[in-house]
Protein backbone atom coordinates (compact mmCIF):
# COMPACT_ATOMS: atom_id res chain seq x y z
CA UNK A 1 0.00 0.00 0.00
CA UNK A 2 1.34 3.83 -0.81
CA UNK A 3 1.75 5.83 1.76
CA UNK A 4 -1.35 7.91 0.63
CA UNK A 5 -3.23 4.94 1.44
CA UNK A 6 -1.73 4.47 4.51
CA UNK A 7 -2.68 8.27 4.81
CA UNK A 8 -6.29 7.82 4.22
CA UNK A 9 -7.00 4.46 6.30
CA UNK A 10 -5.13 6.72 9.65
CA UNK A 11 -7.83 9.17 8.68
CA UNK A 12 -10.61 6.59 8.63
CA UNK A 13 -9.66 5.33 11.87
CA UNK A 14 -8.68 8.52 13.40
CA UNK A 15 -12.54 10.31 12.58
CA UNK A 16 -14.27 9.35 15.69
CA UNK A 17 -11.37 10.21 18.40
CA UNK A 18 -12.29 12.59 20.79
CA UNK A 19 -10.36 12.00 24.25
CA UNK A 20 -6.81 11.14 22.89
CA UNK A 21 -5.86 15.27 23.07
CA UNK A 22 -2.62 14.35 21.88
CA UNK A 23 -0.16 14.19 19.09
CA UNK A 24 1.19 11.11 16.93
CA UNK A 25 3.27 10.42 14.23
CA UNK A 26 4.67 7.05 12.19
CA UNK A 27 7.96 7.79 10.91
CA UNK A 28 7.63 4.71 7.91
CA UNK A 29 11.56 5.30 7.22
CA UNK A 30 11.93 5.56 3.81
CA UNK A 31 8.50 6.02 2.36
CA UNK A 32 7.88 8.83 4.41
CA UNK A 33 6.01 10.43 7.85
CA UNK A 34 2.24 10.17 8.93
CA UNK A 35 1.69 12.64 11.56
CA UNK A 36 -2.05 13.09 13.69
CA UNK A 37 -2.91 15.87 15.84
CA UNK A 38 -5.55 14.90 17.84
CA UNK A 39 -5.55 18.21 19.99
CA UNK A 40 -8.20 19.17 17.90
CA UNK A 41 -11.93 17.60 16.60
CA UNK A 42 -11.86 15.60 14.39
CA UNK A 43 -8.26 14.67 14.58
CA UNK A 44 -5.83 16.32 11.67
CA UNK A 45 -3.62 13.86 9.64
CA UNK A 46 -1.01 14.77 7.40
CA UNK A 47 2.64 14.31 5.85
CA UNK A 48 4.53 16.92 7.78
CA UNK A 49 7.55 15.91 10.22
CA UNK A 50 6.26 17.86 12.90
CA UNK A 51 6.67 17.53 16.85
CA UNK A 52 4.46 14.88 18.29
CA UNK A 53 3.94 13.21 21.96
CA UNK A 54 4.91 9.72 20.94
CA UNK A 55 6.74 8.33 17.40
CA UNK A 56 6.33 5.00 15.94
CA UNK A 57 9.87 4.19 13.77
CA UNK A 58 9.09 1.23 11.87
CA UNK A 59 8.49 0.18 8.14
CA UNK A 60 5.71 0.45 6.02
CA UNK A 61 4.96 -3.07 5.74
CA UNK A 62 5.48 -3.45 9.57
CA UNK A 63 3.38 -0.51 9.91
CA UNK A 64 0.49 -2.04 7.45
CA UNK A 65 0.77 -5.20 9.95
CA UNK A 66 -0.08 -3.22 13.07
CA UNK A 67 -3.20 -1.60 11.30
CA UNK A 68 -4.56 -4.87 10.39
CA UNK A 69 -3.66 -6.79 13.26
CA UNK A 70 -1.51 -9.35 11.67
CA UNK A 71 1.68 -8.06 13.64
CA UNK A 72 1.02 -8.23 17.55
CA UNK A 73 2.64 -4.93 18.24
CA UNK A 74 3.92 -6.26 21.90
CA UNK A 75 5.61 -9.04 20.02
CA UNK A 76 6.77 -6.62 17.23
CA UNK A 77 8.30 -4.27 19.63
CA UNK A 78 9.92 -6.92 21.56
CA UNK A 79 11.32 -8.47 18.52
CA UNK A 80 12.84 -4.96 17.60
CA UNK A 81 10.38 -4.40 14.93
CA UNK A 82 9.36 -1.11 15.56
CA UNK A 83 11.21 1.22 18.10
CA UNK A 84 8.86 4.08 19.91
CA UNK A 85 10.14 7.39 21.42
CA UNK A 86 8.11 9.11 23.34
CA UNK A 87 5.22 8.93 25.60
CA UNK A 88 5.04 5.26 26.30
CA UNK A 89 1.69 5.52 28.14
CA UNK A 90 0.52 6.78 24.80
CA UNK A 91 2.17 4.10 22.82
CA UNK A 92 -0.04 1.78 24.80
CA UNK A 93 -3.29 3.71 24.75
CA UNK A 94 -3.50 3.13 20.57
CA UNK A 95 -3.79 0.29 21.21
CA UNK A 96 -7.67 0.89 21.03
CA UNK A 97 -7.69 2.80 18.54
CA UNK A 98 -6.16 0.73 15.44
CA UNK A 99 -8.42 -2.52 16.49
């Protein structure tokens, strides 16, 4: 999947947040960044390297397995699949949101 897809499904999935008040972003290495700002209503998604709470480092395809749930991201992250700066309390509360 492109990382405009990968775009547009985070926006999908992102529409109905309204308590996360914080801000997000997958750094997909090479193919590029998918930031959210959920400090506003409904959540903004875009492109831009900005400053978020928490950052997911991982690849796309890696990244594609966490959205449809055929990566366990505790497994993934223990197996060095993905690597998460940040807010780890965060980390753990999107959970939630990408089931």
């Amino acid at each position: 999947m492109s990382l405009e897809n990968n775009t547009k499904l985070i926006i999908e999935k992102t529409a109905g947040v309204t308590d996360l008040n914080k801000k997000v972003k997958f750094d997909l290495t090479d193919e590029g960044i998918i930031h959210i700002d959920a400090t506003v209503t409904p959540p903004s998604v875009s492109n831009n390297d900005l400053d978020a709470d928490v950052t997911f480092v991982l690849s796309q395809e890696n990244f594609e397995g966490l959205i449809d749930g055929s990566l366990n991201p505790q497994m993934a992250f223990m197996m060095g699949k993905f690597k998460i700066e940040g807010d780890m309390g965060l980390a753990l509360k999107l959970a939630d949101i990408f089931e």
